[in-house]
Protein backbone atom coordinates (compact mmCIF):
# COMPACT_ATOMS: atom_id res chain seq x y z
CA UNK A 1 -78.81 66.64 -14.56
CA UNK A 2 -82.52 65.62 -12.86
CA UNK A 3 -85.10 68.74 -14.81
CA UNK A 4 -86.90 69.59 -11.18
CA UNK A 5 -90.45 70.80 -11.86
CA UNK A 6 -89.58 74.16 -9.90
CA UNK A 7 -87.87 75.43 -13.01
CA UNK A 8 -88.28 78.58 -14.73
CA UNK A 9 -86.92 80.36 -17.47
CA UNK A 10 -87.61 83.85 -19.41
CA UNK A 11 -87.34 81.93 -22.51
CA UNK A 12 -87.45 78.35 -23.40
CA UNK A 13 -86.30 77.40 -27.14
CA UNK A 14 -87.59 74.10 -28.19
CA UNK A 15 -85.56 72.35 -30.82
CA UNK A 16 -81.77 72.83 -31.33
CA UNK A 17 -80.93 73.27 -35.03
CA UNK A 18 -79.97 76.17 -36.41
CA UNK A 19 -83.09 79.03 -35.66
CA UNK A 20 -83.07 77.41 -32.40
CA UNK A 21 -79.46 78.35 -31.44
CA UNK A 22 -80.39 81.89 -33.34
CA UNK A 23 -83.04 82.27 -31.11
CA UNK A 24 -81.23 80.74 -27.56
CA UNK A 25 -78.20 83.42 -28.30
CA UNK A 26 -80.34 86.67 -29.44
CA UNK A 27 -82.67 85.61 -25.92
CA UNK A 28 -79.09 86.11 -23.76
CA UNK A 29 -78.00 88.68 -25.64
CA UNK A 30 -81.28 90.71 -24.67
CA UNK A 31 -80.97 89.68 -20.86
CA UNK A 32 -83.55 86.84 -20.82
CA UNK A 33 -82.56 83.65 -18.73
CA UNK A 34 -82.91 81.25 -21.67
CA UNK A 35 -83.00 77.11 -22.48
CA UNK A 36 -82.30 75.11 -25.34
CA UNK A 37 -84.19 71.95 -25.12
CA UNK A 38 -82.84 69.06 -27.78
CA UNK A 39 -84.81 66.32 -28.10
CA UNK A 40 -81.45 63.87 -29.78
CA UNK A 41 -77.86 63.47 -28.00
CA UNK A 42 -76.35 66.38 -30.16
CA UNK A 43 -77.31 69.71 -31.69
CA UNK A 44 -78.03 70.46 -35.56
CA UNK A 45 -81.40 69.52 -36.06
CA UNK A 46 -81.97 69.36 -40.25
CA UNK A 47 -79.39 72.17 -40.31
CA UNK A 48 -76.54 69.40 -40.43
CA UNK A 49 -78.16 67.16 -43.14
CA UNK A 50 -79.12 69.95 -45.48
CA UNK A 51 -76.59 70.56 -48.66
CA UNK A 52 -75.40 74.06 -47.12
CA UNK A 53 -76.42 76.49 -49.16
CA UNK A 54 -77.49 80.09 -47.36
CA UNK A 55 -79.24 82.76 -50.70
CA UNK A 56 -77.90 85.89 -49.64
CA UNK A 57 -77.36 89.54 -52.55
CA UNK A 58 -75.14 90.97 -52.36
CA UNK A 59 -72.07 89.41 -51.18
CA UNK A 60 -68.47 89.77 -51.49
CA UNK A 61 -68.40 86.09 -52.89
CA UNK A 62 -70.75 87.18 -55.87
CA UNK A 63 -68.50 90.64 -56.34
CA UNK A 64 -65.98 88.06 -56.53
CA UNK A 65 -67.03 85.70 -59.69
CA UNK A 66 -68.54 88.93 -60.85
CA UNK A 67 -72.21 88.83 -60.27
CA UNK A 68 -74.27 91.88 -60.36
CA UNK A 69 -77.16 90.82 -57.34
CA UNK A 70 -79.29 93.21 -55.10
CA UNK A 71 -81.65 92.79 -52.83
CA UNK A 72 -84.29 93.67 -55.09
CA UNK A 73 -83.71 90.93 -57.61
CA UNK A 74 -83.69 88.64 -54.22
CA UNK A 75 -87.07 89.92 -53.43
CA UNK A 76 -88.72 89.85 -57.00
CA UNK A 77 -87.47 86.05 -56.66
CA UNK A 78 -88.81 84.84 -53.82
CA UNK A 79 -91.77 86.36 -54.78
CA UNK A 80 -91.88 84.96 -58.06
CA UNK A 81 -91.45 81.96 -56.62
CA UNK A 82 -93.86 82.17 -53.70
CA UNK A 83 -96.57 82.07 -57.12
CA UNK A 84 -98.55 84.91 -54.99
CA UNK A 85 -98.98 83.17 -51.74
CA UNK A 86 -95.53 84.42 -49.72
CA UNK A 87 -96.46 86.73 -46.67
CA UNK A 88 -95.19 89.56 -47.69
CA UNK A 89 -94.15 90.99 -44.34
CA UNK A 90 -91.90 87.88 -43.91
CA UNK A 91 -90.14 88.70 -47.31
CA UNK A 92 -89.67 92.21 -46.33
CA UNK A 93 -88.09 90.96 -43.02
CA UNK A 94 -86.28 88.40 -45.01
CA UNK A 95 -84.77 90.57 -47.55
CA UNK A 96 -83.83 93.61 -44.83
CA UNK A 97 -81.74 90.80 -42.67
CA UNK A 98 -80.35 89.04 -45.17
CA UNK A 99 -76.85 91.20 -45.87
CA UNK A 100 -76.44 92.38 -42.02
CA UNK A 101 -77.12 88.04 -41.08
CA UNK A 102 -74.50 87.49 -43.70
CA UNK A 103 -71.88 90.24 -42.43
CA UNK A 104 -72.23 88.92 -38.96
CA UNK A 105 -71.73 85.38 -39.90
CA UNK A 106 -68.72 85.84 -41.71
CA UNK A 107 -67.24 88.24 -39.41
CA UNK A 108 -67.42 85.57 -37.00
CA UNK A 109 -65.29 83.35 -38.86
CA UNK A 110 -67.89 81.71 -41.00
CA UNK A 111 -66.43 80.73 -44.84
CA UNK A 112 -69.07 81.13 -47.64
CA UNK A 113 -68.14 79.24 -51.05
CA UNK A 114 -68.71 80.88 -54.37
CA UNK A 115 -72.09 81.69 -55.28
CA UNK A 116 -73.93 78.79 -57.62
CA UNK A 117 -77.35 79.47 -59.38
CA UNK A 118 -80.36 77.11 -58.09
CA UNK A 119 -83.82 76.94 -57.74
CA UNK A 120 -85.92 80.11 -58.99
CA UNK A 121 -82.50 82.13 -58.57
CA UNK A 122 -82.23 84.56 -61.72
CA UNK A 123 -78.48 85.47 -60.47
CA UNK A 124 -76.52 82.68 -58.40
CA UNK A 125 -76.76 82.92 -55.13
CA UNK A 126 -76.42 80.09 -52.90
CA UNK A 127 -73.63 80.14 -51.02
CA UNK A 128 -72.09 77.00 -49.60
CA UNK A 129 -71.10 76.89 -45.66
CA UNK A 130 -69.46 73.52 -43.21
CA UNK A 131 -73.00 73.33 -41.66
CA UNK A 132 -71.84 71.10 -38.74
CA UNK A 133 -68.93 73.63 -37.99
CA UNK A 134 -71.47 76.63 -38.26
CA UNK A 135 -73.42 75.01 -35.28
CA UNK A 136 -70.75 73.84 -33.72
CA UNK A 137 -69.67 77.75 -32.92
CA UNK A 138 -73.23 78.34 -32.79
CA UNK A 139 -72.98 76.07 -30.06
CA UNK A 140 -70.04 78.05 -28.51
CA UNK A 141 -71.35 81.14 -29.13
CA UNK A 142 -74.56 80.16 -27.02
CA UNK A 143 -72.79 78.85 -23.98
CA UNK A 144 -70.43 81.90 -23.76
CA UNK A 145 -73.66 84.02 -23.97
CA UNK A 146 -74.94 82.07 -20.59
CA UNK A 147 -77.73 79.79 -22.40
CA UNK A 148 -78.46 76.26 -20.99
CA UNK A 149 -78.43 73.54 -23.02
CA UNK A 150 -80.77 70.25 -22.50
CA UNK A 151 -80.01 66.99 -24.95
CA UNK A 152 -82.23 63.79 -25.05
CA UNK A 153 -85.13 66.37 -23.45
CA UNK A 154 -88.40 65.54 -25.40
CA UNK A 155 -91.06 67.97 -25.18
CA UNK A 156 -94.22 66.71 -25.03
CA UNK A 157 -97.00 69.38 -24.58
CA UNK A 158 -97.33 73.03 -24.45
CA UNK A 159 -98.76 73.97 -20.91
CA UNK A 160 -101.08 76.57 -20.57
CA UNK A 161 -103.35 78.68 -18.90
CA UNK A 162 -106.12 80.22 -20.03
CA UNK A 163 -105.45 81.89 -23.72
CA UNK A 164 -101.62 82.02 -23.00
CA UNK A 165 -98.28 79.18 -22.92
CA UNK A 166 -96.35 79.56 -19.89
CA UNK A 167 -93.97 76.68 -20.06
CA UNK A 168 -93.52 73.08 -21.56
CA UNK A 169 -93.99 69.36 -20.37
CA UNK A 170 -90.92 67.38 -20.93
CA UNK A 171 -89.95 63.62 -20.50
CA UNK A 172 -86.00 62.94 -19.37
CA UNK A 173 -85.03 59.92 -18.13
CA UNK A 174 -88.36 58.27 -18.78
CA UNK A 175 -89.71 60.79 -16.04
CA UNK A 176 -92.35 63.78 -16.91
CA UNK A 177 -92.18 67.04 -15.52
CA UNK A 178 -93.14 70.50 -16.29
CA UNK A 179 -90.40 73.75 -16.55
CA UNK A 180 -92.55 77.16 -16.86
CA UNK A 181 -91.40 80.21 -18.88
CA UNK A 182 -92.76 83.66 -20.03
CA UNK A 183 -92.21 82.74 -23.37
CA UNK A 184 -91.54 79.61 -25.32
CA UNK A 185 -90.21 79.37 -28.83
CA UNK A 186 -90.74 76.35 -31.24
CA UNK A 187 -87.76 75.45 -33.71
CA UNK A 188 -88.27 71.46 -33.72
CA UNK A 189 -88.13 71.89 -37.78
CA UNK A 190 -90.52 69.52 -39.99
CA UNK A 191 -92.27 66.64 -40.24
CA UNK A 192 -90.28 64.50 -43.78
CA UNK A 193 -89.52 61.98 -41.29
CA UNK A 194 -92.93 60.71 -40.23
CA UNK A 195 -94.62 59.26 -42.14
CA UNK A 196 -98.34 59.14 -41.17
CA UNK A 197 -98.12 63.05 -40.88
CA UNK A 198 -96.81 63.05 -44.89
CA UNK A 199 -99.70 60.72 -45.78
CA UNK A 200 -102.56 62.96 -44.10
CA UNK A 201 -101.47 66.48 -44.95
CA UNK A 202 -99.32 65.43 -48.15
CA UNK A 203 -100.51 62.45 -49.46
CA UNK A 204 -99.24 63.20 -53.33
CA UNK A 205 -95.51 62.31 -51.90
CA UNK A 206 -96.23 59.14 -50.31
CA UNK A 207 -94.16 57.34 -53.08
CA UNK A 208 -91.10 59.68 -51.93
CA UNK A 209 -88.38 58.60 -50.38
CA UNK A 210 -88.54 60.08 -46.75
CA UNK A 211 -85.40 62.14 -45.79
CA UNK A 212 -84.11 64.92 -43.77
CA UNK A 213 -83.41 64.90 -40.04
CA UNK A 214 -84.13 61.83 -37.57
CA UNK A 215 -86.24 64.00 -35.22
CA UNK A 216 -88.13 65.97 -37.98
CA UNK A 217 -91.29 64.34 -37.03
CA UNK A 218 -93.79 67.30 -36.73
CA UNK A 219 -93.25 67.74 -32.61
CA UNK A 220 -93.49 71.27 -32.85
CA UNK A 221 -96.40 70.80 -35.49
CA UNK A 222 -98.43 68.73 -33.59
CA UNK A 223 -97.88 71.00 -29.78
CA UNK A 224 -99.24 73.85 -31.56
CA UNK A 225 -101.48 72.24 -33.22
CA UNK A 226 -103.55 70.77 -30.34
CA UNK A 227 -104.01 74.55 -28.22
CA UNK A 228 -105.32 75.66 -31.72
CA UNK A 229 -102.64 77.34 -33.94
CA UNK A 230 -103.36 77.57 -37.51
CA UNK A 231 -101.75 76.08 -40.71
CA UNK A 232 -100.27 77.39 -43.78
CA UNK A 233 -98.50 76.05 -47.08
CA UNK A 234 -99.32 72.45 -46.31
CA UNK A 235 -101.10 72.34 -49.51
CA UNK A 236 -97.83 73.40 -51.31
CA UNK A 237 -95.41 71.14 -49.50
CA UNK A 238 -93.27 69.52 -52.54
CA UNK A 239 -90.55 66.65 -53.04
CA UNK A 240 -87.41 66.97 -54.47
CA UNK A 241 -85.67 65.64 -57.79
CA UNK A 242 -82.37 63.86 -57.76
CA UNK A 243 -81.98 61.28 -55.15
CA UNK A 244 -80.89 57.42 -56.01
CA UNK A 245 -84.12 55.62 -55.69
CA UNK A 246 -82.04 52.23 -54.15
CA UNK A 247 -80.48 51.71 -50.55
CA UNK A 248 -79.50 53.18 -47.18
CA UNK A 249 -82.05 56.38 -47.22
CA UNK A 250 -79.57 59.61 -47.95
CA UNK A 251 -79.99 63.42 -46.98
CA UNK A 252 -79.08 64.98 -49.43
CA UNK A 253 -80.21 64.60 -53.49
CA UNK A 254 -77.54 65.36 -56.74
CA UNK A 255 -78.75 67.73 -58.99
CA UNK A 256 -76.46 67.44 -62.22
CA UNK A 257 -79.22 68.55 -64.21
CA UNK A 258 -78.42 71.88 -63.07
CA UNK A 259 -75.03 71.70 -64.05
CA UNK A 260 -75.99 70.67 -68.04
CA UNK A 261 -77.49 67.11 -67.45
CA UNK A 262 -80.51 66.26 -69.22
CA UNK A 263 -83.39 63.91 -67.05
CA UNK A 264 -84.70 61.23 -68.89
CA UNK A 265 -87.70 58.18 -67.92
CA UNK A 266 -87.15 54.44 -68.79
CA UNK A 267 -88.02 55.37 -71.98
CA UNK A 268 -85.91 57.40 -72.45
CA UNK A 269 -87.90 60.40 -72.40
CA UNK A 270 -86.98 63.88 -71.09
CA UNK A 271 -90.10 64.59 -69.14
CA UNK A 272 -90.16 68.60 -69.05
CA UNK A 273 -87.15 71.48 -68.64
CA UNK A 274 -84.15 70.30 -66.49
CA UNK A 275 -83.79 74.27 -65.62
CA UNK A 276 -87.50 74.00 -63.93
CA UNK A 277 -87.14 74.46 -60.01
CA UNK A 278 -86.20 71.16 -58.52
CA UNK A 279 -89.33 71.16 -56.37
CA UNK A 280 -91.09 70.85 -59.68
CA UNK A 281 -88.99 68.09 -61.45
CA UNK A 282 -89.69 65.88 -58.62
CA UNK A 283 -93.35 66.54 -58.88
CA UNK A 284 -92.41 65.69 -62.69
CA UNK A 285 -90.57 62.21 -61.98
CA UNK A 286 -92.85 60.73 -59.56
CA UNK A 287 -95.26 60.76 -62.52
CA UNK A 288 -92.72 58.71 -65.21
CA UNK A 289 -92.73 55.30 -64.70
CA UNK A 290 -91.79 53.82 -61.31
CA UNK A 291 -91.24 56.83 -60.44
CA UNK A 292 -87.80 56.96 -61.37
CA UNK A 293 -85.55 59.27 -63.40
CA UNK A 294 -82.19 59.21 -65.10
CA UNK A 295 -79.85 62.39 -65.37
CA UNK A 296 -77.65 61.74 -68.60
CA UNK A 297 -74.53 64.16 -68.52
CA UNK A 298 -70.91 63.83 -70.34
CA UNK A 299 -67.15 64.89 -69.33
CA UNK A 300 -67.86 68.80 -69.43
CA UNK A 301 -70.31 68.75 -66.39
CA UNK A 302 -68.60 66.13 -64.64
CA UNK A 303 -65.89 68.68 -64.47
CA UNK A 304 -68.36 71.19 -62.97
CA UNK A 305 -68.13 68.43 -59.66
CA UNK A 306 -67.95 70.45 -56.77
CA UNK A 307 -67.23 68.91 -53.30
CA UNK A 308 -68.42 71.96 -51.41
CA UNK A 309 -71.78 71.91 -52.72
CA UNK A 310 -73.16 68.62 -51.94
CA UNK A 311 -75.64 68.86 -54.18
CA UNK A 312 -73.45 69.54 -56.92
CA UNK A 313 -70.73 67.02 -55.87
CA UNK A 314 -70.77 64.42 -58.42
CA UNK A 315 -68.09 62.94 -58.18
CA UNK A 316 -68.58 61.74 -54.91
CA UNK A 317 -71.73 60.05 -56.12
CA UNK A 318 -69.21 58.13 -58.57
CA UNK A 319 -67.23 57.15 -55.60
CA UNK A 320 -70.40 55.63 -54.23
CA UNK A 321 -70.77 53.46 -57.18
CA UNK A 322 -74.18 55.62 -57.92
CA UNK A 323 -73.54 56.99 -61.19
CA UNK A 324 -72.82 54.36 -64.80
CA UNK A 325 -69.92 55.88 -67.02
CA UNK A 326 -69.65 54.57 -70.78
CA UNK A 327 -67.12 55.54 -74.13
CA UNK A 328 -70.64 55.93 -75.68
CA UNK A 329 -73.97 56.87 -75.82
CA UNK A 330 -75.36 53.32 -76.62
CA UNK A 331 -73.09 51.54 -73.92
CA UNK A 332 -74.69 53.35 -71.26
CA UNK A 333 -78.21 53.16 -72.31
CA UNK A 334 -77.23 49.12 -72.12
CA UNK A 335 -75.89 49.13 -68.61
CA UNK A 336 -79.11 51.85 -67.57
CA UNK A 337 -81.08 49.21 -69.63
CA UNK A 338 -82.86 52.43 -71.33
CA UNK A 339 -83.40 51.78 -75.39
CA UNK A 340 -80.44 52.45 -77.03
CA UNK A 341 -81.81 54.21 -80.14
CA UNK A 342 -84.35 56.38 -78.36
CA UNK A 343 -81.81 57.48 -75.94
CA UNK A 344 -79.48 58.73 -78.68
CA UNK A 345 -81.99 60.63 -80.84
CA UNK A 346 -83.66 62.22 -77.36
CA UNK A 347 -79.10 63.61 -76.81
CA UNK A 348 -79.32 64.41 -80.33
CA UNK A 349 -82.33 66.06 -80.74
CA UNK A 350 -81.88 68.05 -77.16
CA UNK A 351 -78.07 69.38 -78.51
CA UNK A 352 -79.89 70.64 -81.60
CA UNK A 353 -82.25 72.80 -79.50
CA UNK A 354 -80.06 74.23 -76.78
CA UNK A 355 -77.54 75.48 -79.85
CA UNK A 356 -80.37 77.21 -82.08
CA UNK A 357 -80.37 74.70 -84.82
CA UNK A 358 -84.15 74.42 -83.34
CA UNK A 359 -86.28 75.10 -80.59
CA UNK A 360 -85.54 72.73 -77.49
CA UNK A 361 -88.76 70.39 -76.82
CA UNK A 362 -89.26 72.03 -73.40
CA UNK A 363 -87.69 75.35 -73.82
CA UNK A 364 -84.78 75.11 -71.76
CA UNK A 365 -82.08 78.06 -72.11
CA UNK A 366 -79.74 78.16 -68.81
CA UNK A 367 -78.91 76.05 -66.65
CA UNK A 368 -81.15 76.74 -63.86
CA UNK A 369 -83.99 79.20 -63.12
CA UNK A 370 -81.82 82.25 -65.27
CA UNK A 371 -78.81 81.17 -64.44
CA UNK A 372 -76.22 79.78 -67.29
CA UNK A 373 -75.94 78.19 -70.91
CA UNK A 374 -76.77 74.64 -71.25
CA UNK A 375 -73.92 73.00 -73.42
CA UNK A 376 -74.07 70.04 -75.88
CA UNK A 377 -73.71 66.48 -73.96
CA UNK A 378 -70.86 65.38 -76.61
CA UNK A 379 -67.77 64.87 -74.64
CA UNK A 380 -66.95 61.23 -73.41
CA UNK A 381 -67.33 59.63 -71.30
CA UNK A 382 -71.18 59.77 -70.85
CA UNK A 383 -72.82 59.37 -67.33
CA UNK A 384 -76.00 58.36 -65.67
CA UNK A 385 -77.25 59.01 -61.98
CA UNK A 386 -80.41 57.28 -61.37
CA UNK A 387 -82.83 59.67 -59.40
CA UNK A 388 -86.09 59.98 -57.95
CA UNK A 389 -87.97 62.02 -55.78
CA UNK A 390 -87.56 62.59 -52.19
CA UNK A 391 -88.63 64.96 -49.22
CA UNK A 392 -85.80 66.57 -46.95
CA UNK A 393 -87.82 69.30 -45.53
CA UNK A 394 -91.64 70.40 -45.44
CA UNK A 395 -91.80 73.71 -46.24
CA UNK A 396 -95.58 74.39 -44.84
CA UNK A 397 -96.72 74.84 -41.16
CA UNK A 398 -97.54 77.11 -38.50
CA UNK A 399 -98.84 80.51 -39.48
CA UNK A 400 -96.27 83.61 -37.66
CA UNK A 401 -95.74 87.02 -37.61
CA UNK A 402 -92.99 88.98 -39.11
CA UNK A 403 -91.85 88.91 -35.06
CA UNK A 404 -92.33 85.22 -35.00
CA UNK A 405 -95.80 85.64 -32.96
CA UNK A 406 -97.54 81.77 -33.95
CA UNK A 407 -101.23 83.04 -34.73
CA UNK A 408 -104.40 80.89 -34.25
CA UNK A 409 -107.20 79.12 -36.32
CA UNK A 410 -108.42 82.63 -36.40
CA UNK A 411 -105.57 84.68 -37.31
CA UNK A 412 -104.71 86.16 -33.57
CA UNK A 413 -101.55 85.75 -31.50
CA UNK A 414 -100.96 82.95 -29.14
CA UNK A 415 -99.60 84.69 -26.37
CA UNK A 416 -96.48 83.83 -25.16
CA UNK A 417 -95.66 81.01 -28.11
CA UNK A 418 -93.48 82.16 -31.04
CA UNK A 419 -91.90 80.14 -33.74
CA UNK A 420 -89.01 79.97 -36.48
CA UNK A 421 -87.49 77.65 -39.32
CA UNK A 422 -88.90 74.83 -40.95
CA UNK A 423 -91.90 74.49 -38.26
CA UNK A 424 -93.63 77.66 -39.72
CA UNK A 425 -95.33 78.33 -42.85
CA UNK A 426 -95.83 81.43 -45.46
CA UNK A 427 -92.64 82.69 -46.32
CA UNK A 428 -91.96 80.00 -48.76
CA UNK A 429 -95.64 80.06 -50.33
CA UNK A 430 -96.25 77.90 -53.48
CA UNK A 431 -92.47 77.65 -53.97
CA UNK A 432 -88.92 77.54 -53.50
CA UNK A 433 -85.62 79.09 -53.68
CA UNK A 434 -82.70 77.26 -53.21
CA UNK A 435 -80.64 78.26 -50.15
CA UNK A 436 -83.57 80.32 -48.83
CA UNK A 437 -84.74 77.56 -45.64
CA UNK A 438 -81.23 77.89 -43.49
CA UNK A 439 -80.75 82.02 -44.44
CA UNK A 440 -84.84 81.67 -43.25
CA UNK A 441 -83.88 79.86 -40.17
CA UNK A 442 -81.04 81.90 -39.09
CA UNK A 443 -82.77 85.00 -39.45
CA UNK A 444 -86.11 84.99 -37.87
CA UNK A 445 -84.33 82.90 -35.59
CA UNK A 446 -82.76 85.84 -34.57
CA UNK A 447 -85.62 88.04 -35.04
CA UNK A 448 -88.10 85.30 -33.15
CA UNK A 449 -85.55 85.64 -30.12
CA UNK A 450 -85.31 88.93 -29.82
CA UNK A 451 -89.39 89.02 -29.46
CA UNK A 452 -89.60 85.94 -27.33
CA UNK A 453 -87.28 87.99 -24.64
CA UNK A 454 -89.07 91.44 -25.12
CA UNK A 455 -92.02 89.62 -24.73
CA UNK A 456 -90.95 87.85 -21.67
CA UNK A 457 -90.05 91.10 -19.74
CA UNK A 458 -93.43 92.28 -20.96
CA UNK A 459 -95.62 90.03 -19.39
């Protein structure tokens, strides 16, 4: 329907993904009139393109396959990861929501999968969910709360007045118009998919393959940026390992390597520790040759496929005619075209290292971060997945509070303008842990909501 100028809101949530339905629903559910504004036809945001995986301690699904987590393992993680630069007041808020965000999702229907390891996870905990049914109830759940819901509404600018936002300028229908709330909240995700935004602020992944969602071009970024907000992580925003380097651009990368594959250049060279986090073996292959990678694996981990975990679904990427299978070592290096020879004694020498005949060249001893045994790559058929680096998400943005409060250039509050998910920065730090961006999103979604309509009754 026509957006008339006259409109007001308590709350206006820019962005529809999955902190921006958190937000829209926790708004209602504290009494504030509240809009979703969408800039595509359909909800989802990067939340639908992602590979699923939500890192939550403490779960019935880890009691399950017998893992021993807490939330202070979680924390010590994400700190480890973070390499010192993590806010620490987001972590707190992180690790205190992270079992009650779980409990309510799953008492609301929501199916977790077993727990895998991943990316700076010492015990596995990433816990596959059906992303595009999560925010399709999502969606439910916001319309039964009383939320409106705007698609194919771009938001241009932030309006405001004096030092504070009070409402948004929007374009519908190729017509402009302004809709004026006590509080707006920014959940318009990243910036992976344009590209002149990745060459000024990270200009060491211009030879990655762009990926994520369609609108994750740094709207959000760019409003904020422009009444003065400040930045933070940019400088640590990385790519990611495992996507094929040829054809139709894809969301979502395969990482075998965590599974027992070994990654290999064109020489045939493993290039550092396949258990390293993935953020830092794509760093690692855009420095081989071309840029490009090769994860070798046999039989065993191809049987360690899992169709839940995209990520980890391998053999859908043989289905797509992405991955070379061979009776032998020296057959695939030939179809690969990788030396024959060199390729043998880098399987041979690797399987001597991982089973204590020797140290292993790089160190390696699980799986991923401390999570499982690497086993011999002995058992035909032998496999290759070409793979190079790519960048679903941008980890590095707006500064916020532990309330979601965006701060300025100088470290104080923008009043009225909050912000949650992918579009903020400092939780993550110099680092990543797998499944930590959609638990992230969905909780200071939440949180950020709850403020936004406190705030808006405030003022």
């Amino acid at each position: 329907m026509p957006l008339s100028p006259e409109r007001r809101a308590d709350v206006i949530v820019v962005g529809g993904g999955l902190a921006g339905l958190m937000a829209v629903i926790e708004a209602r559910r504290h009494g504030a009139s509240a809009i979703v504004m969408e800039k595509r036809d359909r909800l989802g945001g990067s939340t639908t393109v992602t590979a699923g995986l939500f890192a939550f301690a403490g779960t019935d699904e880890q009691r399950d396959a017998g893992v021993d987590d807490d939330v202070e393992s979680l924390r010590e993680d994400l700190l480890r990861a973070g390499n010192g630069y993590c806010d620490l007041a987001l972590v707190e808020t992180y690790c205190h929501q992270q079992l009650p965000m779980y409990r309510w999702l799953k008492d609301h229907g929501i199916r977790f999968g077993p727990p895998h390891g991943g990316s700076n996870q010492t015990k596995p905990r990433s816990h596959s969910v059906d992303t595009v049914q999560l925010v399709a109830w999502l969606e439910s759940e916001a319309r039964r709360a009383g939320a409106e819901i705007e698609l194919s509404v771009g938001v241009e600018r932030l309006v405001i007045e004096g030092d504070q936002v009070v409402g948004v300028r929007i374009s519908n229908g190729g017509r402009s118009s302004q809709i004026f709330a006590r509080a707006i909240v920014l959940t318009t995700g990243g910036f992976s998919q344009n590209r002149a935004l990745v060459e000024l602020l990270a200009p060491h992944l211009k030879a990655a393959r762009l990926a994520g969602a369609e609108g994750s071009t740094g709207d959000g970024l760019l409003m904020a940026w422009k009444i003065g907000a400040g930045l933070r992580d940019i400088p640590f925003i990385k790519g990611t390992f495992g996507v094929y380097p040829w054809g139709p651009p894809q969301v979502n990368g395969l990482l075998a390597v965590y599974k027992g594959a070994i990654a290999v250049n064109k020489r045939a060279e493993r290039f550092m520790s396949e258990a390293m986090p993935y953020k830092l073996l794509g760093e690692g292959c855009l420095r081989q040759p071309g840029g490009i990678g090769f994860q070798i694996f046999d039989q065993k981990v191809l049987e360690l496929s899992d169709p839940e975990a995209p990520i980890y679904d391998i053999a859908a990427r043989i289905r797509l005619g992405q991955v070379m299978s061979a009776g032998s070592v020296a057959e695939l290096a030939e179809q690969a075209e990788l030396p024959a020879e060199k390729l043998e004694r880098t399987i041979a020498a690797y399987n001597k290292g991982i089973t204590g005949a020797r140290d292993d060249e790089f160190g390696r001893k699980t799986l991923s971060g401390g999570v499982g045994k690497p086993t011999p790559i002995d058992s035909p058929p032998f496999f290759c997945y070409p793979s190079t680096t790519f960048l679903p998400a941008t980890y590095g943005g707006v500064p916020v509070t532990a309330a979601g409060s965006v701060l300025d250039v100088y470290g104080v509050e923008i009043g009225g303008l909050y912000a949650a998910g992918e579009v903020t920065g400092g939780f993550h730090g110099n680092g990543y842990m797998t499944g930590s961006a959609l638990s992230k999103a969905a909780i200071f979604g939440r949180t950020t909501g709850r403020s936004a309509a406190n705030y808006a009754f405030s003022a």
